[in-house]
Protein backbone atom coordinates (compact mmCIF):
# COMPACT_ATOMS: atom_id res chain seq x y z
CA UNK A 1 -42.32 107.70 134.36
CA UNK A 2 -43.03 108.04 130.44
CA UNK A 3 -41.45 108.89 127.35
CA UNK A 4 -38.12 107.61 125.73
CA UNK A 5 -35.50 106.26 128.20
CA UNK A 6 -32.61 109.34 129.06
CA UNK A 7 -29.85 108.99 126.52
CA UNK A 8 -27.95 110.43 129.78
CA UNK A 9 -28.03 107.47 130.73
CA UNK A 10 -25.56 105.88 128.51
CA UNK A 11 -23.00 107.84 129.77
CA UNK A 12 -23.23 105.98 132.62
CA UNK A 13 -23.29 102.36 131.12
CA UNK A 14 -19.54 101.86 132.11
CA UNK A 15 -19.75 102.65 136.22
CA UNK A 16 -23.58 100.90 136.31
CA UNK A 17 -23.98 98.26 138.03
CA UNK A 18 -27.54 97.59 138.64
CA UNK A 19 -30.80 99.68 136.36
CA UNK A 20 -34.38 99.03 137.31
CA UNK A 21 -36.64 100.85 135.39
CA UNK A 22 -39.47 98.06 135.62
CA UNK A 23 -43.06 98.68 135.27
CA UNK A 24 -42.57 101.95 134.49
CA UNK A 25 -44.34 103.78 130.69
CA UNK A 26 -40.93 104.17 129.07
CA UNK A 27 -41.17 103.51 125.49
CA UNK A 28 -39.39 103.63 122.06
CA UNK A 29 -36.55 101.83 121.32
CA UNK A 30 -33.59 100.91 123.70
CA UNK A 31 -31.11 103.52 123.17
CA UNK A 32 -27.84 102.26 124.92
CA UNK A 33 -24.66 101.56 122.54
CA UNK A 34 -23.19 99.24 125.52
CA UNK A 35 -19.01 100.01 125.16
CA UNK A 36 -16.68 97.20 126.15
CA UNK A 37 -16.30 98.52 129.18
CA UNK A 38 -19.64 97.82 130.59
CA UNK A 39 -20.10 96.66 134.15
CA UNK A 40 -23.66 96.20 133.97
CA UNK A 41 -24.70 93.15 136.28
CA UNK A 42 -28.58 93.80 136.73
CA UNK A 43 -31.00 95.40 133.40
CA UNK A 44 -34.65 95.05 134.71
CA UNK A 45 -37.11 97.02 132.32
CA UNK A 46 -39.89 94.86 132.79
CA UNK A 47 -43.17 96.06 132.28
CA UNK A 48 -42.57 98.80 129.80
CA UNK A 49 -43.83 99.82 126.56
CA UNK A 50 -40.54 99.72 124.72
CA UNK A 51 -40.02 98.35 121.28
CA UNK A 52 -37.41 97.60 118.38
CA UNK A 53 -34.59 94.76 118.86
CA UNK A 54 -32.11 94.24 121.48
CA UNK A 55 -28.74 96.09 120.90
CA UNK A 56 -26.27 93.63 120.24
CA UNK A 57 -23.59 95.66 122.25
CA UNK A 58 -24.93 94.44 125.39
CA UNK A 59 -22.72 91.32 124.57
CA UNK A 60 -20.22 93.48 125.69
CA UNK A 61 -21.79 93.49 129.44
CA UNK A 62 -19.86 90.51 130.19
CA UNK A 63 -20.47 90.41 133.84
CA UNK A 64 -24.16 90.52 133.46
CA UNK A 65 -26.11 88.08 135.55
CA UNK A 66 -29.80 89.23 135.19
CA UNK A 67 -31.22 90.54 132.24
CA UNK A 68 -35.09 90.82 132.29
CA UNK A 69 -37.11 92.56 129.16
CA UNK A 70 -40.29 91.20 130.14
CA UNK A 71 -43.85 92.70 129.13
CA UNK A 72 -42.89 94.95 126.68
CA UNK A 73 -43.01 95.11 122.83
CA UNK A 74 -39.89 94.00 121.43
CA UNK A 75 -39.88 92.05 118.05
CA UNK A 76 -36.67 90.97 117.70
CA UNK A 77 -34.96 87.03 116.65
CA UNK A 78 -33.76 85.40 120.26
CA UNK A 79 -30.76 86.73 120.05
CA UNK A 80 -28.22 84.36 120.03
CA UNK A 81 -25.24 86.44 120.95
CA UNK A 82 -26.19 86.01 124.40
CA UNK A 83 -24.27 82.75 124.86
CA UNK A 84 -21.33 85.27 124.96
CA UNK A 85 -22.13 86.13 128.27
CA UNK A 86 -20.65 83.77 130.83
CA UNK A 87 -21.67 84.81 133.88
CA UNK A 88 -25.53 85.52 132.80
CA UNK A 89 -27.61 83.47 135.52
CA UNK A 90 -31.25 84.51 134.98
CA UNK A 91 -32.53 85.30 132.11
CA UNK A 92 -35.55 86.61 134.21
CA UNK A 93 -37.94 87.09 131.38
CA UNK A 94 -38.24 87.79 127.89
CA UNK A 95 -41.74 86.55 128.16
CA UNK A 96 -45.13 88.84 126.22
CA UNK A 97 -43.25 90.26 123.42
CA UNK A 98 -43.06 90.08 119.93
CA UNK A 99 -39.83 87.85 119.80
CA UNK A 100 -39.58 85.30 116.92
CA UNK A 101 -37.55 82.81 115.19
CA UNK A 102 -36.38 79.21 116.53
CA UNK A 103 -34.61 78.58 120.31
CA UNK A 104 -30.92 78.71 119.13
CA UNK A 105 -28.99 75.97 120.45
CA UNK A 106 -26.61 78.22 121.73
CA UNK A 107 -29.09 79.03 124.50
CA UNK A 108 -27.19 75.71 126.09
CA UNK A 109 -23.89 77.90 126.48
CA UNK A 110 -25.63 79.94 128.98
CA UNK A 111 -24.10 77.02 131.90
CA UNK A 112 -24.91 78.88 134.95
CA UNK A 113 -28.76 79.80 133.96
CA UNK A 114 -31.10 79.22 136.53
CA UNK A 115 -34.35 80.63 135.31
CA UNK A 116 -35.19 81.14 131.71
CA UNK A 117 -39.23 82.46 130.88
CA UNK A 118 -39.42 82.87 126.46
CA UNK A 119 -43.54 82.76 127.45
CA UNK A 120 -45.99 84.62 125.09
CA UNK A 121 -44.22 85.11 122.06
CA UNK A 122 -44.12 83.60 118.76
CA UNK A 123 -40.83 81.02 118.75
CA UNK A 124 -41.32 78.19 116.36
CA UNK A 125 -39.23 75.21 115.66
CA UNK A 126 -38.26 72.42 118.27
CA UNK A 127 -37.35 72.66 121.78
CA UNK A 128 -33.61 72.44 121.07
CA UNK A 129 -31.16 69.80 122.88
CA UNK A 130 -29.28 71.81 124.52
CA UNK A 131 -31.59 72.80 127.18
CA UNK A 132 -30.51 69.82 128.61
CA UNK A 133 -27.02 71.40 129.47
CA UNK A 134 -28.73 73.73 131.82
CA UNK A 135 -28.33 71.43 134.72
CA UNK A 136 -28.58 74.15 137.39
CA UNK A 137 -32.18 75.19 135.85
CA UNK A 138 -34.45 75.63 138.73
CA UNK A 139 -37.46 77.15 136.20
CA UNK A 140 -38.55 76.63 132.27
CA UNK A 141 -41.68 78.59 130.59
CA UNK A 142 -42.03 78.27 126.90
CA UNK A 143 -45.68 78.52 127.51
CA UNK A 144 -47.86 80.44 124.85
CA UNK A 145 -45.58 79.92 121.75
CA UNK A 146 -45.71 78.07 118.56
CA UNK A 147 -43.23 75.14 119.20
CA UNK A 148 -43.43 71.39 117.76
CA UNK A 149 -41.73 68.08 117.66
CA UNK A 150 -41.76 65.66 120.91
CA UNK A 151 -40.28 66.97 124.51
CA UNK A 152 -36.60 66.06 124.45
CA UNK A 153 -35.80 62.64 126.45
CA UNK A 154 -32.38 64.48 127.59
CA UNK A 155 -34.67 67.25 129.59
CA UNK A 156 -34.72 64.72 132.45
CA UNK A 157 -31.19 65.21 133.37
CA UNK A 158 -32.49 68.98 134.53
CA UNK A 159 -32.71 67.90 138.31
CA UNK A 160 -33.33 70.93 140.10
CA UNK A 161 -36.57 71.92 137.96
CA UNK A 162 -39.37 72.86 140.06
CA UNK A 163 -41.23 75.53 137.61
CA UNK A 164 -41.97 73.94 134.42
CA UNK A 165 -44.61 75.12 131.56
CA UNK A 166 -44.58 74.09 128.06
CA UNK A 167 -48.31 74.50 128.09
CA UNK A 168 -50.36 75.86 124.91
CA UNK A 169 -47.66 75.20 122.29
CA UNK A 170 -47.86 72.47 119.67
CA UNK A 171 -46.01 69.95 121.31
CA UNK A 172 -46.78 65.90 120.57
CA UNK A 173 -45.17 62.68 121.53
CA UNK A 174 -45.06 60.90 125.04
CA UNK A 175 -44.38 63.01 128.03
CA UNK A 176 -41.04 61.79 129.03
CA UNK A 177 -41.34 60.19 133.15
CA UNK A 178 -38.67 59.80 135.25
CA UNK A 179 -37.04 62.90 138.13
CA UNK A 180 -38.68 66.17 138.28
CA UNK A 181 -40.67 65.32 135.40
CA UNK A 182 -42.90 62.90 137.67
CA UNK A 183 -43.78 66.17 139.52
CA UNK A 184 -45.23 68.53 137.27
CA UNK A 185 -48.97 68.32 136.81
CA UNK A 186 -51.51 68.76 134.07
CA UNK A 187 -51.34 72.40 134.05
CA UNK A 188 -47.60 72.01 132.94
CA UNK A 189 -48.87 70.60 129.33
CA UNK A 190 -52.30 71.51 128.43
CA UNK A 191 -52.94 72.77 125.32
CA UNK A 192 -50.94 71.21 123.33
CA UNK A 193 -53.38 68.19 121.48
CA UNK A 194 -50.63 65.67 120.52
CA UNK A 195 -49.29 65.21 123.64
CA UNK A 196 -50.02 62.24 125.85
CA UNK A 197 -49.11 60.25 128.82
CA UNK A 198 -48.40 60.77 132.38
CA UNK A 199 -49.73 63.01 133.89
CA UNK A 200 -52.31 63.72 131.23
CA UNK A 201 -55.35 61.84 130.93
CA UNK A 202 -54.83 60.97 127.76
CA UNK A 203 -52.94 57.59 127.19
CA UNK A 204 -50.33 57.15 124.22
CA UNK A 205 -52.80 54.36 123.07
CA UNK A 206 -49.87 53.21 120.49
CA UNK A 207 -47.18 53.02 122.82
CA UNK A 208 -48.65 52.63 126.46
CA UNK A 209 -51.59 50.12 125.79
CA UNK A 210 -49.39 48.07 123.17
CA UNK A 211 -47.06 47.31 125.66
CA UNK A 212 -49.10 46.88 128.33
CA UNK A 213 -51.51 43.93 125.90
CA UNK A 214 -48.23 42.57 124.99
CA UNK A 215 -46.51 41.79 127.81
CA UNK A 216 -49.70 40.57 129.82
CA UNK A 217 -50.05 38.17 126.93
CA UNK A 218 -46.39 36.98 126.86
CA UNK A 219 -46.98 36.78 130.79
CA UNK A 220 -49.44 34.63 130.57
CA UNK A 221 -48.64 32.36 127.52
CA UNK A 222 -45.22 31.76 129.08
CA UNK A 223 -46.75 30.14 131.99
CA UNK A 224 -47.23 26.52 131.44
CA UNK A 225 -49.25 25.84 134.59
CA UNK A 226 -51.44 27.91 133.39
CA UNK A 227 -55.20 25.76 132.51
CA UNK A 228 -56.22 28.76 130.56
CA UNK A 229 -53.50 29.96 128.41
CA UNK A 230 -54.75 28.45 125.63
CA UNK A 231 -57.76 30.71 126.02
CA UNK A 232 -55.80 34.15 126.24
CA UNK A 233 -54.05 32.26 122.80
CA UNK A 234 -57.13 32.46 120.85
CA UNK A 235 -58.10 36.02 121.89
CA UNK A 236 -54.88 37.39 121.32
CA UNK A 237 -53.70 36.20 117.81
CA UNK A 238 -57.85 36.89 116.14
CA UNK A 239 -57.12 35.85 113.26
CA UNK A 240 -55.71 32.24 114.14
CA UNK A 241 -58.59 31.46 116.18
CA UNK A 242 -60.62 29.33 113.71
CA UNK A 243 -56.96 27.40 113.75
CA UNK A 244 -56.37 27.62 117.50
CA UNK A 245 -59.97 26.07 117.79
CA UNK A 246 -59.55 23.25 115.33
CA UNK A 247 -56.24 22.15 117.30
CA UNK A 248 -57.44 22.70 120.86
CA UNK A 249 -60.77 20.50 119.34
CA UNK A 250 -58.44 17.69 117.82
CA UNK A 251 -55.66 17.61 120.93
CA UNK A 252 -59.02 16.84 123.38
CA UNK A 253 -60.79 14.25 121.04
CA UNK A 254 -56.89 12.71 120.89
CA UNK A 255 -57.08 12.61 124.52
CA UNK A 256 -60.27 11.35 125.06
CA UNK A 257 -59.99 8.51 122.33
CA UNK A 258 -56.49 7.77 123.95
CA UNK A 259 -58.26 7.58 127.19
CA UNK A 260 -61.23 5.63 125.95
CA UNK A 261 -58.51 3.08 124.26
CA UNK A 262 -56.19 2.47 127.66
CA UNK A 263 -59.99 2.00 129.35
CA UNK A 264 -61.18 -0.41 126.81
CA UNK A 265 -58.20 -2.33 126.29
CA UNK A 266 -57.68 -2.65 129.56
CA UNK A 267 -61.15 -4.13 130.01
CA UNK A 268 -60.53 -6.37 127.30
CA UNK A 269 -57.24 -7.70 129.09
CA UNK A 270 -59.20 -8.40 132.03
CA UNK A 271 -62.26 -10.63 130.31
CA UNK A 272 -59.86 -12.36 128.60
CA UNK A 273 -57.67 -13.36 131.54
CA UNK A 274 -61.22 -14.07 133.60
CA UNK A 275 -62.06 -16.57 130.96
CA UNK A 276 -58.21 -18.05 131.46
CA UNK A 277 -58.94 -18.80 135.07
CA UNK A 278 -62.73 -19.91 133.91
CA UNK A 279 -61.47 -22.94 132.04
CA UNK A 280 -58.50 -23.76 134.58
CA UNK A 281 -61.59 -24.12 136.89
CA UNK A 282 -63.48 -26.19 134.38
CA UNK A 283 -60.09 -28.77 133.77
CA UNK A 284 -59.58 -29.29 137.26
CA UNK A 285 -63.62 -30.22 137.87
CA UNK A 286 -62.85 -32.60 135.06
C-alpha cells in the first residue's frame, strides 16, 4: 500500500487496539490527533516512508506497550513526553530516521522497557544516567549516532542485557567490565576511536598498564627476600639510578671492608696469641 495513511482511521483510535501497517509505502506525515480515550496497545509502522514529528497526543495512549517507527523519515527531537506512558515496554525501534537532539533523561521513567533501538540517527550529547534504571532491559542500540563522553559505570547494573551496540558513535574512556558487560564482543564498540579496554584490542595504556607497572613494582620491592629487588629499584625510579648505584656500590664496599676487617683482625688475634704460647715454650726450656 502507498499514499498518505486513511484519516478514517482516526476515527477508530479510541476502540484500536493493535495497527500494523509495517513495511508498507505509506508516506506523509502521521495524521492521528490521539484523544484521551485511546486504547492503542500496539503502533508498528515500520518500514515506511513517512515523515514530520511524532504527534504529541499519543501521550494520551496510556496503555501502549509497543510503539515501533522504525525505517522511516521522521525528523523530530526524542520526544520526551514518552516517559508519560507507564505501561510502554518496547520501544521496538525508532532506529534510521532523522531524529535529533540529546537522550532525555526522562527515557529512565520508561521502568518496564525491555528493548530500546535509537540506531541511525543523529542524537548527540552523552549517554544519559538514567539508562541505568532500565533494569529489565534485555537489548540497547545507539549504534550509528553522534554520542560522546565515557560509557556510564552505572550501565552494569542492567543484568538482563544480551543485545548491546554502541558501535560507530564517538564514545571514549575505559569500557566498563564486570556482568553482561564481560559478554559483549568487539563488534559491540567499534568505531568509536577513544574507546579502549576489554574486549578491544586496544589497552587504556594510562590506566591499565600504569597499574599493572605499579603494582608489580610495589610487589616486588615489598618483598625483602627478594636478592634482586634492588635491581627492579633502579629500573623503576630512572631518574634515581645514578643514586641507587652509588648506594648499592658503597653498602657492598662497606660489606666487603667489614668483612675484610673481622678476617684480618681475627688473623691478627691469632699470631699474636701463637707468639703468647711461643715464649711460654721458650721460659719453660729455660
Amino acid at each position: 500500500m502507498s499514499g498518505q495513511i486513511p484519516k478514517c482511521l482516526e476515527a477508530l483510535g479510541d476502540t484500536l487496539i493493535v495497527l500494523n501497517l509495517r513495511k508498507n509505502r505509506f508516506s506523509g506525515l502521521m495524521p492521528w490527533k490521539f484523544t484521551k480515550e485511546c486504547s492503542l496497545k500496539t503502533l508498528n509502522l515500520y518500514a515506511n516512508q513517512l515523515t514530520g514529528k511524532i504527534p504529541m497526543s499519543l501521550k494520551h495512549c496510556k496503555r501502549l506497550q509497543v510503539l515501533d517507527l522504525g525505517d522511516n523519515q521522521i525528523n523530530d527531537t526524542f520526544p520526551f513526553w514518552l516517559g508519560v506512558l507507564p505501561d510502554l515496554r518496547v520501544l521496538i525501534d525508532l532506529s534510521n530516521n532523522l531524529f535529533e537532539g540529546e537522550i532525555p533523561e526522562v527515557i529512565g521513567d520508561l521502568k518496564l522497557l525491555e528493548v530500546l533501538n535509537l540506531s541511525a540517527n543523529n542524537l548527540i550529547g552523552e549517554i544519559p544516567l538514567s539508562l541505568s534504571k532500565l533494569t529489565l532491559l534485555e537489548s540497547l542500540d545507539l549504534s550509528k549516532n553522534k554520542l560522546i563522553g565515557e560509557i556510564p559505570t552505572k550501565l552494569l547494573s542492567l543484568t538482563f542485557l544480551s543485545v548491546l551496540n554502541f558501535s560507530y558513535n564517538r564514545l571514549e574512556g575505559k569500557i566498563p567490565i564486570g556482568n553482561q558487560f564481560s559478554t559483549f564482543s568487539n563488534d559491540s564498540y567499534k568505531g568509536n576511536i577513544g574507546l579502549c579496554g576489554f574486549p578491544l584490542s586496544k589497552k587504556c595504556d594510562d590506566v591499565e598498564d600504569h597499574l599493572s607497572s605499579g603494582a608489580q613494582r610495589e610487589s616486588i620491592l615489598s618483598d625483602p627476600g627478594s636478592p634482586f629487588s634492588w635491581k627492579f629499584a633502579l629500573v623503576g625510579y630512572g631518574c634515581g639510578a645514578p643514586v641507587g648505584v652509588a648506594i648499592g656500590y658503597i653498602l657492598f664496599w662497606r660489606t666487603k671492608r667489614c668483612t675484610e676487617w673481622i678476617e684480618q683482625s681475627f688473623k691478627a688475634k691469632q699470631r699474636q696469641k701463637n707468639e703468647q704460647n711461643r715464649r711460654r715454650r721458650r721460659r719453660r726450656m729455660f
